[in-house]
PDB file of N, CA and C in Angstrom:
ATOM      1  N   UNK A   1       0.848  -1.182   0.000  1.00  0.00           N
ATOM      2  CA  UNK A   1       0.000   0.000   0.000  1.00  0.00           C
ATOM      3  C   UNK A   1       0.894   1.247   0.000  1.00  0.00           C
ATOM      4  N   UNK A   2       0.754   1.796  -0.991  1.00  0.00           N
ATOM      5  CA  UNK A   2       1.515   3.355  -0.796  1.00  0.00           C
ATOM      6  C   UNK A   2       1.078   4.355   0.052  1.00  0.00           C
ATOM      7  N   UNK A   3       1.758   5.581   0.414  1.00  0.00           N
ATOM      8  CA  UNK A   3       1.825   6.043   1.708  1.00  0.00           C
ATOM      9  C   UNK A   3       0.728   7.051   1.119  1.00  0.00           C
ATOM     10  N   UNK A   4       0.259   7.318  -0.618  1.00  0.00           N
ATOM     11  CA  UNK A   4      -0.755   8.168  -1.327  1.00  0.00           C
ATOM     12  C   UNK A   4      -2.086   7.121  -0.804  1.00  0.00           C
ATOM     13  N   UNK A   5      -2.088   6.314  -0.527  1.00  0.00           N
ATOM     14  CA  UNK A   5      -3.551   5.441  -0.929  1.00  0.00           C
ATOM     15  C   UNK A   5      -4.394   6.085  -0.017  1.00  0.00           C
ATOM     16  N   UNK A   6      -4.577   6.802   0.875  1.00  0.00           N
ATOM     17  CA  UNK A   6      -5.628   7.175   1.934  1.00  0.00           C
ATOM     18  C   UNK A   6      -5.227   8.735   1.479  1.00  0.00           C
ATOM     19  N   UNK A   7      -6.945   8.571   1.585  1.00  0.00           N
ATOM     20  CA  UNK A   7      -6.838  10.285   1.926  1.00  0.00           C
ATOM     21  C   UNK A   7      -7.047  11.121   2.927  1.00  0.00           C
ATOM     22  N   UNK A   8      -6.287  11.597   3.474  1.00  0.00           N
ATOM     23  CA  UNK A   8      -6.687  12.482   4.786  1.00  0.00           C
ATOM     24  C   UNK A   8      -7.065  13.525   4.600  1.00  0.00           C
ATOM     25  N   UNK A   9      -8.233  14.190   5.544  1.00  0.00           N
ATOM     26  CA  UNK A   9      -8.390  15.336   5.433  1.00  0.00           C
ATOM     27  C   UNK A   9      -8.185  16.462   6.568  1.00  0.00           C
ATOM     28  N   UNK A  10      -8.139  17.679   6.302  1.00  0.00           N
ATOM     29  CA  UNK A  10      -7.436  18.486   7.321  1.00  0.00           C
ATOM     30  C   UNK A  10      -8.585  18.301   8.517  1.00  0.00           C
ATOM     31  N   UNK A  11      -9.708  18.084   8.623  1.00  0.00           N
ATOM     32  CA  UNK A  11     -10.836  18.144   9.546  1.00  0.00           C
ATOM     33  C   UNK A  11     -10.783  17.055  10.315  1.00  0.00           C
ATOM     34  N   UNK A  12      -9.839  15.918   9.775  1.00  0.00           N
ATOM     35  CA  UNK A  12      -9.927  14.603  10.571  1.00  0.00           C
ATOM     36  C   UNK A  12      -8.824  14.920  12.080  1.00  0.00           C
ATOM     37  N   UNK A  13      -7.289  15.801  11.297  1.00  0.00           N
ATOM     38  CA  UNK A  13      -6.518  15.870  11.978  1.00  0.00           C
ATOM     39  C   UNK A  13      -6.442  17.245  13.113  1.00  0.00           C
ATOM     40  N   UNK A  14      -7.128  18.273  12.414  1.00  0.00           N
ATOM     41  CA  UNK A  14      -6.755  19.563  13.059  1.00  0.00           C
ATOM     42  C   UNK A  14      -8.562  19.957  13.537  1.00  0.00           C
ATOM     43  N   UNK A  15      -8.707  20.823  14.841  1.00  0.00           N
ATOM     44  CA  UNK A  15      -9.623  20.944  15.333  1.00  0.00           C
ATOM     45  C   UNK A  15      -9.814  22.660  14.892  1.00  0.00           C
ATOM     46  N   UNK A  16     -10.566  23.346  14.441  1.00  0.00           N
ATOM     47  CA  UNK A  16     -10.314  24.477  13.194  1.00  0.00           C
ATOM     48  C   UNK A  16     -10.404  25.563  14.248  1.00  0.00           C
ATOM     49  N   UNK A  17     -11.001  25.270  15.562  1.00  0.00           N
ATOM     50  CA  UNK A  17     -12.192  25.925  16.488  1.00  0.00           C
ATOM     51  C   UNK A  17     -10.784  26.655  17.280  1.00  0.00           C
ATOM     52  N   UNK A  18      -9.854  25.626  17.089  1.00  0.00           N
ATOM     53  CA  UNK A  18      -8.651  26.001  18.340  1.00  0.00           C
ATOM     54  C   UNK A  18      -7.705  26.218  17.422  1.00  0.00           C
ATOM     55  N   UNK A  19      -7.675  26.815  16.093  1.00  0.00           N
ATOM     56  CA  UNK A  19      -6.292  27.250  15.845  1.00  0.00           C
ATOM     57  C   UNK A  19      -6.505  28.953  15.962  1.00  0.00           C
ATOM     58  N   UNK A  20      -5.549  29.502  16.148  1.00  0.00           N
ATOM     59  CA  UNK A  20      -5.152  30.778  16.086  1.00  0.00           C
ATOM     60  C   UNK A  20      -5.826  31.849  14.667  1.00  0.00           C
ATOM     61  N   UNK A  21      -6.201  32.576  15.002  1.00  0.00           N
ATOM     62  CA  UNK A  21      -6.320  33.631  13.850  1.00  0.00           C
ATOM     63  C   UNK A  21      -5.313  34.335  13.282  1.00  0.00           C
ATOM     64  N   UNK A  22      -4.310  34.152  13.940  1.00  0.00           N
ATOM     65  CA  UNK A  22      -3.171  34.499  13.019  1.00  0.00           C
ATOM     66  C   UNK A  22      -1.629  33.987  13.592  1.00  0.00           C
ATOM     67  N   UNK A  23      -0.496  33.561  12.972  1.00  0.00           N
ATOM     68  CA  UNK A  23       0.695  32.708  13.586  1.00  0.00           C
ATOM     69  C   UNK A  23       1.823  32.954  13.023  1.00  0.00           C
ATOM     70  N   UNK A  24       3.027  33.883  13.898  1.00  0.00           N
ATOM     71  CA  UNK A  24       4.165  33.992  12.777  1.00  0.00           C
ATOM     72  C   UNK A  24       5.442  33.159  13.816  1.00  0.00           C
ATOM     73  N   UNK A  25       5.813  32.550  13.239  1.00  0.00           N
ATOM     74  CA  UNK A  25       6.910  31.709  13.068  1.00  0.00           C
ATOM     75  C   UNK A  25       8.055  32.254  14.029  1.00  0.00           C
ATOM     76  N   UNK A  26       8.685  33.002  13.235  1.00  0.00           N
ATOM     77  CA  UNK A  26       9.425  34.054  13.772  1.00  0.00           C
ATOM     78  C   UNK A  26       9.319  34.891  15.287  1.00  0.00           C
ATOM     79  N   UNK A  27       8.255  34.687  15.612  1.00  0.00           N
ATOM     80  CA  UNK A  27       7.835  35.529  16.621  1.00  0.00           C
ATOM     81  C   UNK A  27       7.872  34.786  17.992  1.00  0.00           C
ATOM     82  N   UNK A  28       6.942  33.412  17.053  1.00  0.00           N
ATOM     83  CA  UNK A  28       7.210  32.351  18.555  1.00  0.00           C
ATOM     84  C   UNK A  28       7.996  31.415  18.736  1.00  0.00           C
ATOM     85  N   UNK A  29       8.612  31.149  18.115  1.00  0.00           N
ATOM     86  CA  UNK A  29       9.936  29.955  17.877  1.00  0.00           C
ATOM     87  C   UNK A  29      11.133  30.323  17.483  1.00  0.00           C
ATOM     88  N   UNK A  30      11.667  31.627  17.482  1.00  0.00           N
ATOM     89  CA  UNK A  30      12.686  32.711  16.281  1.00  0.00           C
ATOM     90  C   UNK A  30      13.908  31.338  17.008  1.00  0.00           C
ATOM     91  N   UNK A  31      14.500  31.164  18.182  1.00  0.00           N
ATOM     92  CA  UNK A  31      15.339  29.946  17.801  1.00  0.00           C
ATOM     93  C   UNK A  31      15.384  29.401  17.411  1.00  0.00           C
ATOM     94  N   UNK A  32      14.193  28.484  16.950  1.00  0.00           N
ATOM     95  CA  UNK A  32      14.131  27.330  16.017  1.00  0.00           C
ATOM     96  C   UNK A  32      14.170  27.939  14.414  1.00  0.00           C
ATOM     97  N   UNK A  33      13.971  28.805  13.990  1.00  0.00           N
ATOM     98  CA  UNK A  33      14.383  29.553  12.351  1.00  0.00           C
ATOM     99  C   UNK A  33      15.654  29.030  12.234  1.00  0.00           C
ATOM    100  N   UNK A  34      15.993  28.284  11.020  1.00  0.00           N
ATOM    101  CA  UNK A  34      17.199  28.274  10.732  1.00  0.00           C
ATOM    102  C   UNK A  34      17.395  29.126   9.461  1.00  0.00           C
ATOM    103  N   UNK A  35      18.763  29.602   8.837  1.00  0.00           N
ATOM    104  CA  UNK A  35      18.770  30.343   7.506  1.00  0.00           C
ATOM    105  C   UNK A  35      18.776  29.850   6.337  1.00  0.00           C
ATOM    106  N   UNK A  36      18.506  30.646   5.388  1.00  0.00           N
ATOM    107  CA  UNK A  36      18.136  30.166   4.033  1.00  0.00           C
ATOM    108  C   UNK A  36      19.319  29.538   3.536  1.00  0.00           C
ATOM    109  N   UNK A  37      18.947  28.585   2.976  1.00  0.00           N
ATOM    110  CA  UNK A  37      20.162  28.026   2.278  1.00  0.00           C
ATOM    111  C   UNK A  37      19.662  27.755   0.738  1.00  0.00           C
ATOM    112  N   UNK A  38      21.160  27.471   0.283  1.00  0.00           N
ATOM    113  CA  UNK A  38      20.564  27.349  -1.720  1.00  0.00           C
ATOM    114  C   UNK A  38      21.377  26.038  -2.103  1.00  0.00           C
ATOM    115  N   UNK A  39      20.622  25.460  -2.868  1.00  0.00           N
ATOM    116  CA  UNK A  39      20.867  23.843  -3.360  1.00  0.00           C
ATOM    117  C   UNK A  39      21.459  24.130  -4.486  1.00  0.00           C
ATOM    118  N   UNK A  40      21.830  25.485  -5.034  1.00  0.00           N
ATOM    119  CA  UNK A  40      22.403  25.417  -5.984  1.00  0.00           C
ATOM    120  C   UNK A  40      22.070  25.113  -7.530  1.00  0.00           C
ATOM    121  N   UNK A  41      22.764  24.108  -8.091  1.00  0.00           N
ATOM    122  CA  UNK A  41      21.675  23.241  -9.648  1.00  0.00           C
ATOM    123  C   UNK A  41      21.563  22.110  -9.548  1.00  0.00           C
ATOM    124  N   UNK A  42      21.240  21.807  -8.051  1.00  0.00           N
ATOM    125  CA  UNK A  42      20.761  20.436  -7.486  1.00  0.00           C
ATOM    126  C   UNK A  42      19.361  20.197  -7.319  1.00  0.00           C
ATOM    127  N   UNK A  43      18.452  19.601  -7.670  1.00  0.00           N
ATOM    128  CA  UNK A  43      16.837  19.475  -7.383  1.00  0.00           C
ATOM    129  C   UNK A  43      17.097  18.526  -6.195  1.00  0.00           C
ATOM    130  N   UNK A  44      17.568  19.317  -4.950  1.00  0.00           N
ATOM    131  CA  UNK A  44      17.260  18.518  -3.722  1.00  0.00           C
ATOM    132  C   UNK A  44      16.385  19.543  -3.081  1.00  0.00           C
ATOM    133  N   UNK A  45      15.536  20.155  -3.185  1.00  0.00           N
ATOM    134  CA  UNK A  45      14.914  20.825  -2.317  1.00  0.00           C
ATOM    135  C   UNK A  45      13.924  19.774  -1.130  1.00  0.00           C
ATOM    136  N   UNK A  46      13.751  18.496  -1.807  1.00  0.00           N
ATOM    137  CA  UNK A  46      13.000  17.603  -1.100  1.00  0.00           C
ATOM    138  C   UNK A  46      14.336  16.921   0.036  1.00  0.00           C
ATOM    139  N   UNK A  47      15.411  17.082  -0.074  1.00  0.00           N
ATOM    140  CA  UNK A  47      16.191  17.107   1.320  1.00  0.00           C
ATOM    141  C   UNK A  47      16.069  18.352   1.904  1.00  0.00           C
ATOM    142  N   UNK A  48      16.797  19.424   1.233  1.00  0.00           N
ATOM    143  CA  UNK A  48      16.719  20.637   2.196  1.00  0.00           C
ATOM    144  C   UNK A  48      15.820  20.801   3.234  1.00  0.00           C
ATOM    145  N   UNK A  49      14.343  20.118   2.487  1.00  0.00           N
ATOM    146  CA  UNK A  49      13.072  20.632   3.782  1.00  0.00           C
ATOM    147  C   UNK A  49      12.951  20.116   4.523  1.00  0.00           C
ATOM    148  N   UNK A  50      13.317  18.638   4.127  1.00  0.00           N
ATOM    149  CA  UNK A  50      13.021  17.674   5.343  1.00  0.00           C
ATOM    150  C   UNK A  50      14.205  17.875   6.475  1.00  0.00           C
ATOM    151  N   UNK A  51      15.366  17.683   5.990  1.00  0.00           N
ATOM    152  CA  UNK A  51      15.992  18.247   7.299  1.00  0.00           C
ATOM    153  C   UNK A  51      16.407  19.345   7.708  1.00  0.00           C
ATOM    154  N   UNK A  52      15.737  20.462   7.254  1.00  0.00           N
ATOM    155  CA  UNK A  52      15.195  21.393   8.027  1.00  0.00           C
ATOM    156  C   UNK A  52      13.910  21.483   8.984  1.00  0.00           C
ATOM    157  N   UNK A  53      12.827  20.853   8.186  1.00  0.00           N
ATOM    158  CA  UNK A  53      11.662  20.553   8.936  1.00  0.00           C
ATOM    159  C   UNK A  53      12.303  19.161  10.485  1.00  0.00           C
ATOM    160  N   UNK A  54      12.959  18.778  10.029  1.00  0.00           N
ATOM    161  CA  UNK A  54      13.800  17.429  11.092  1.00  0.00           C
ATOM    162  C   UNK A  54      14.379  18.622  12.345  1.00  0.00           C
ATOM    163  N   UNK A  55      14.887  19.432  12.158  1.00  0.00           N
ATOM    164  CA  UNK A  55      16.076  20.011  12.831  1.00  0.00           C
ATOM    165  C   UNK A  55      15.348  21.244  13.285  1.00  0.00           C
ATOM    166  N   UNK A  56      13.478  21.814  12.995  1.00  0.00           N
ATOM    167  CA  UNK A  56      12.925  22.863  13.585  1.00  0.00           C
ATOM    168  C   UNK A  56      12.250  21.793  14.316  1.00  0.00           C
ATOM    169  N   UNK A  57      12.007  20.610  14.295  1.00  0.00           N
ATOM    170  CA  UNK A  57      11.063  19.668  15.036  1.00  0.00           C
ATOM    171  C   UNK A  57      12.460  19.371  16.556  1.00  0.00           C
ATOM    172  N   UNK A  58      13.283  19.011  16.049  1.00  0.00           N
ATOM    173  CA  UNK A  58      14.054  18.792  17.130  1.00  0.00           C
ATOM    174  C   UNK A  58      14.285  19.941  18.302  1.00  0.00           C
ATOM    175  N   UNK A  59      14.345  21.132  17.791  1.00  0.00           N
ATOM    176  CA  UNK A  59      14.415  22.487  18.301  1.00  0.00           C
ATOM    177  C   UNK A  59      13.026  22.725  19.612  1.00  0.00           C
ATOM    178  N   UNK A  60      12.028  22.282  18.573  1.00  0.00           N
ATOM    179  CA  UNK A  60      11.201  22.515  19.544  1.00  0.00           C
ATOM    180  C   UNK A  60      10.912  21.821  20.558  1.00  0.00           C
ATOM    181  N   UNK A  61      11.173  20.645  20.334  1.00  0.00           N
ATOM    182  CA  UNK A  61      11.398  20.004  21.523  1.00  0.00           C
ATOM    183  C   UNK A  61      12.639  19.817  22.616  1.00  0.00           C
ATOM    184  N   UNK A  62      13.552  20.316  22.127  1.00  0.00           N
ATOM    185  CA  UNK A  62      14.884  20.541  23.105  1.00  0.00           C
ATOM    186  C   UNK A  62      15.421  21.640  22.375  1.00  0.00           C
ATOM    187  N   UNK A  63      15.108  22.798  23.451  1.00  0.00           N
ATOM    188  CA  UNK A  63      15.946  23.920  23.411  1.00  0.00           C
ATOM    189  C   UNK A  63      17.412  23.838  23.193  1.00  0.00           C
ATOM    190  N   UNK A  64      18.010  22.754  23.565  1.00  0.00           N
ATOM    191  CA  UNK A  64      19.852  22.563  23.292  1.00  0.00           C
ATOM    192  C   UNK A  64      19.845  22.395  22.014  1.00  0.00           C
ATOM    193  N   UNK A  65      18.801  22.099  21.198  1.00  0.00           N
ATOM    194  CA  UNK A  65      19.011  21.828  19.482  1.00  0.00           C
ATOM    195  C   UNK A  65      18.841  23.178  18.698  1.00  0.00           C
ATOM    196  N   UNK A  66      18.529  24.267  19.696  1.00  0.00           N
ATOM    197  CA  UNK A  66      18.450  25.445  18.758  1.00  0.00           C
ATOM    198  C   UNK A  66      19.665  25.227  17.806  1.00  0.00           C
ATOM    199  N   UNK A  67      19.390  25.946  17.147  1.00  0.00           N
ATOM    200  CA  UNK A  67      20.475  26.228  15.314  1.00  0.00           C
ATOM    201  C   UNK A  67      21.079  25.015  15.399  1.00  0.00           C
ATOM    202  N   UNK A  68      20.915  23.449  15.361  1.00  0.00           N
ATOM    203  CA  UNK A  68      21.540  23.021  14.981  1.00  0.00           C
ATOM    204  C   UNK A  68      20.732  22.517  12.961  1.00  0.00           C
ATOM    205  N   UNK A  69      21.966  22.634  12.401  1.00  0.00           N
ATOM    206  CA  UNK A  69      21.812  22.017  11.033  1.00  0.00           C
ATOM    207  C   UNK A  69      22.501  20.758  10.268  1.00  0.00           C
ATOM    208  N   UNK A  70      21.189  20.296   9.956  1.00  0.00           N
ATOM    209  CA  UNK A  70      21.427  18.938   9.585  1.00  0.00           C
ATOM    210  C   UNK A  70      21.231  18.905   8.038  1.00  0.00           C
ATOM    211  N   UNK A  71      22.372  17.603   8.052  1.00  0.00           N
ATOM    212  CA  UNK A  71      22.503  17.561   6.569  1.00  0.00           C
ATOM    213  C   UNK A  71      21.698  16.673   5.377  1.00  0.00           C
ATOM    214  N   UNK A  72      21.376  17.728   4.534  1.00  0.00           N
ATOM    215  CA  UNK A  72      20.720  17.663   3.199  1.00  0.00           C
ATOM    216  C   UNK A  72      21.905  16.615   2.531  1.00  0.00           C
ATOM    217  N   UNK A  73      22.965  16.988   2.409  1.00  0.00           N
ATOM    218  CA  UNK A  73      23.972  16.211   1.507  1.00  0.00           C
ATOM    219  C   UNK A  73      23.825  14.319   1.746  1.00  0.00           C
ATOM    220  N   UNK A  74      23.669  14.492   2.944  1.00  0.00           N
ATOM    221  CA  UNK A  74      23.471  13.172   3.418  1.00  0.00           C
ATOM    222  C   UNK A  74      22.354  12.251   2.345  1.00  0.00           C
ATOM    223  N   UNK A  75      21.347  13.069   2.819  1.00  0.00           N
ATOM    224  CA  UNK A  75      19.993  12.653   1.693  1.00  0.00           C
ATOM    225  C   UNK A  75      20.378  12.060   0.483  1.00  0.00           C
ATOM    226  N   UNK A  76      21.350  13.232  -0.028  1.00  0.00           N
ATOM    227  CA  UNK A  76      21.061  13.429  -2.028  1.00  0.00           C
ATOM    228  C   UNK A  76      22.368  12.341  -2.115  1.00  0.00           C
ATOM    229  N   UNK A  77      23.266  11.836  -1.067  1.00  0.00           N
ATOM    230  CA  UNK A  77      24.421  11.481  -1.591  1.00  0.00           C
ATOM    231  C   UNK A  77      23.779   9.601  -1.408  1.00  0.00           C
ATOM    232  N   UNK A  78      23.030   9.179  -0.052  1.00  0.00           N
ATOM    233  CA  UNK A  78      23.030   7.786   0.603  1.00  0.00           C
ATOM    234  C   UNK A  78      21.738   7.257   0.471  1.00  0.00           C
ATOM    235  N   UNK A  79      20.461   8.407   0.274  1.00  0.00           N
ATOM    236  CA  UNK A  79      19.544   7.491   0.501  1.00  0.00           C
ATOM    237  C   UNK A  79      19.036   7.205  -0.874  1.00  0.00           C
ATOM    238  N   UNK A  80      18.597   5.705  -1.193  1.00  0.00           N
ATOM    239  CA  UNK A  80      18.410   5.130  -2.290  1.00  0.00           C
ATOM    240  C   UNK A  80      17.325   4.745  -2.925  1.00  0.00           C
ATOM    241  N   UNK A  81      16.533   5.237  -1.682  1.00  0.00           N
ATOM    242  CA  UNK A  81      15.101   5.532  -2.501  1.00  0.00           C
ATOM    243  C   UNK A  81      14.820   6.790  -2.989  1.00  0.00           C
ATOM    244  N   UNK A  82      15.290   7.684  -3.086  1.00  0.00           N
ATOM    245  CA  UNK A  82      15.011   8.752  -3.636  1.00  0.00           C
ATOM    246  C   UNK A  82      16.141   9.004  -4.858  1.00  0.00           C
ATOM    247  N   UNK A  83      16.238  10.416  -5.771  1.00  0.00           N
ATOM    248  CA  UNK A  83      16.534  10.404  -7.027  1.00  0.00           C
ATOM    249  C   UNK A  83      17.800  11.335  -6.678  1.00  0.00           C
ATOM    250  N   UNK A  84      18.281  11.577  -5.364  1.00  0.00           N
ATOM    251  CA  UNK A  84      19.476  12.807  -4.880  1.00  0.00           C
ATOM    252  C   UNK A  84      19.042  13.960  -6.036  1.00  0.00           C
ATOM    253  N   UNK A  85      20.153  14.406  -6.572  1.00  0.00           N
ATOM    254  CA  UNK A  85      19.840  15.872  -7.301  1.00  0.00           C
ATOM    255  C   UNK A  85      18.712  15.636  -8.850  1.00  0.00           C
ATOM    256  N   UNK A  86      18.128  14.984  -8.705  1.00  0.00           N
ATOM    257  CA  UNK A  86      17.096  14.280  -9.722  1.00  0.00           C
ATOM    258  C   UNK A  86      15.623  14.323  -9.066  1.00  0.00           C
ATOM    259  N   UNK A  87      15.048  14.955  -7.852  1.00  0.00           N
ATOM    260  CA  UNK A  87      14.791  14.825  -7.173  1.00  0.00           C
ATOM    261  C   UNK A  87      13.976  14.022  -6.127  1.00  0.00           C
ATOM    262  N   UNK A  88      13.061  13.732  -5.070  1.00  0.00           N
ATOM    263  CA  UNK A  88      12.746  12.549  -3.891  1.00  0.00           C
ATOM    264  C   UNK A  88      11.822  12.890  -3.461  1.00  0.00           C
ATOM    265  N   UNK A  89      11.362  12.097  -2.187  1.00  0.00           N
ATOM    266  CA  UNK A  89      10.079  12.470  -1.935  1.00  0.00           C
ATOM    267  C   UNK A  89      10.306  12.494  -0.473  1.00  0.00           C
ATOM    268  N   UNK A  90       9.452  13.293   0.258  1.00  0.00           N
ATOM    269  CA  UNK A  90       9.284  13.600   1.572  1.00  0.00           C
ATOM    270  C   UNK A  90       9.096  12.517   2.811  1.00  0.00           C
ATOM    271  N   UNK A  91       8.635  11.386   1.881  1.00  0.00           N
ATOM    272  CA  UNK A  91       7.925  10.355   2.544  1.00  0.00           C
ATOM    273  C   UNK A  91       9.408   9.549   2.806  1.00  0.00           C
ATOM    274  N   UNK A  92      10.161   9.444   1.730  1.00  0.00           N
ATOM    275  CA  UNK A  92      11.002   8.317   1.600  1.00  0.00           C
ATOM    276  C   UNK A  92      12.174   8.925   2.755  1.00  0.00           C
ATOM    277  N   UNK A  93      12.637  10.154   2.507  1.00  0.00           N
ATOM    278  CA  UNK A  93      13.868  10.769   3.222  1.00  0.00           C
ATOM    279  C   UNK A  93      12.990  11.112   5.089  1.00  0.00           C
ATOM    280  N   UNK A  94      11.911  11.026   5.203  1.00  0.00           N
ATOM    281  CA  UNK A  94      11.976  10.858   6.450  1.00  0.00           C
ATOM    282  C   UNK A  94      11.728   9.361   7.149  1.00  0.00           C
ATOM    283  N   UNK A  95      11.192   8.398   6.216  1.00  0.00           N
ATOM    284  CA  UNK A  95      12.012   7.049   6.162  1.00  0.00           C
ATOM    285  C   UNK A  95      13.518   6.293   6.618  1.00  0.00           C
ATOM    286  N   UNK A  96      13.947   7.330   5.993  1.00  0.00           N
ATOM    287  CA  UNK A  96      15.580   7.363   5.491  1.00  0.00           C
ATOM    288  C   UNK A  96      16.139   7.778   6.872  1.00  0.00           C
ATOM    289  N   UNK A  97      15.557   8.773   7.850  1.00  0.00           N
ATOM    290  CA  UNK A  97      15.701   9.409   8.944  1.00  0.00           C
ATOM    291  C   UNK A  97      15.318   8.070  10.119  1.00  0.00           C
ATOM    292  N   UNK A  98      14.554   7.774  10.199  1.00  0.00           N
ATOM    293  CA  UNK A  98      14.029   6.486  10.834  1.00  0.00           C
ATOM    294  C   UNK A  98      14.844   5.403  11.012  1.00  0.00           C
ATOM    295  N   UNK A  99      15.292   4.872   9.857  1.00  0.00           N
ATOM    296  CA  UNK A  99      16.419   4.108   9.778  1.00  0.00           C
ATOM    297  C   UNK A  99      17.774   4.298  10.119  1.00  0.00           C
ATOM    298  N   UNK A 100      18.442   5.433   9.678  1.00  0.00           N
ATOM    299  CA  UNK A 100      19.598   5.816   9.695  1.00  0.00           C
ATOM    300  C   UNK A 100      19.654   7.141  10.468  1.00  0.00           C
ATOM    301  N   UNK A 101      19.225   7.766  11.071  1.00  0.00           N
ATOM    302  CA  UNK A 101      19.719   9.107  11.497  1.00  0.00           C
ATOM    303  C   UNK A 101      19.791   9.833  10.385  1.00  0.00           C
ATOM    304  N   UNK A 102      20.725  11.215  10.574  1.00  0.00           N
ATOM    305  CA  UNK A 102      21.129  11.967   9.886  1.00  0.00           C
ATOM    306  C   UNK A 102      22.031  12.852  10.576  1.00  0.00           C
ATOM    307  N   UNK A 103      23.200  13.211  10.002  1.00  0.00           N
ATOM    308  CA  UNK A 103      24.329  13.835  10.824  1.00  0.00           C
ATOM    309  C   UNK A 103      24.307  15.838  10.280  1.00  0.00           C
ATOM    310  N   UNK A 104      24.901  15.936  11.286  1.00  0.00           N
ATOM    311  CA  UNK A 104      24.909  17.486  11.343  1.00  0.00           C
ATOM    312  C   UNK A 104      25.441  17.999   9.711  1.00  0.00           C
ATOM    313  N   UNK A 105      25.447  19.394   9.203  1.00  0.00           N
ATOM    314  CA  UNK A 105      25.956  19.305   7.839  1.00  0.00           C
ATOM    315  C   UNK A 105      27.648  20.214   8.351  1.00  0.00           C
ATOM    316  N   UNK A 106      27.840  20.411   9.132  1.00  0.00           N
ATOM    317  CA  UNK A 106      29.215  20.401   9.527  1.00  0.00           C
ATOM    318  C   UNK A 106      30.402  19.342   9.124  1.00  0.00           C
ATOM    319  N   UNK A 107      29.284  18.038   9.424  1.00  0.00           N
ATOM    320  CA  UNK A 107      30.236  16.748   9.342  1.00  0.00           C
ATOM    321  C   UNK A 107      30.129  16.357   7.537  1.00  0.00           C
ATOM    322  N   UNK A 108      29.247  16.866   7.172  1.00  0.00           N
ATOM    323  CA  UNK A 108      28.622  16.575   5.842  1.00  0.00           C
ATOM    324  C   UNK A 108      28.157  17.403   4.667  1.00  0.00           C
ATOM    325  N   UNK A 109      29.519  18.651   4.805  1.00  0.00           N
ATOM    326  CA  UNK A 109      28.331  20.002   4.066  1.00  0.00           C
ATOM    327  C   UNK A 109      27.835  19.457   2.784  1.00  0.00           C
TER     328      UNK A 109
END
């Protein structure tokens, strides 16, 4: 079964009554913002997000993870379900995270 076969809808997951009328990012989490980065003439943007989205999720849950950045290269270079600079899917590279970790992009720019 593919991870497309169900459809969810936003009403199943989110309660509409209790979200906010308005939410900036920046305002309530500004540690967890990390900076823009550029992939260059690589179609990895489907790493970039995920471990960015990986590394604002970690943030928020442990303040010691503020700014840390994790590496995209990792993605486009090891994981083999996806297409690296050809590009992947969201589903597979946080898969890929599950299995294997993912290391800082210090160790891995």
């Amino acid at each position: 079964m593919s991870p497309w076969d169900e459809t969810i809808k936003l009403e199943q997951v989110v309660d509409a009554a209790a979200l906010p009328s308005a939410f900036t990012w920046l305002t309530q989490n500004k540690a967890c913002v990390g900076n823009v980065r550029s992939q260059l003439n690589c179609g990895s943007c489907w790493a970039f997000s995920s471990t960015s989205t990986l590394a604002d999720r970690a943030c928020l849950s442990n303040s010691n993870l503020a700014g840390v950045v994790l590496s995209p290269e990792q993605l486009v270079m090891c994981d083999t379900n996806d297409g690296g600079c050809n590009g992947g899917s969201l589903y597979w590279a946080w898969q890929f995270f599950e299995q294997n970790g993912v290391v800082n992009d210090s160790c891995m720019p």
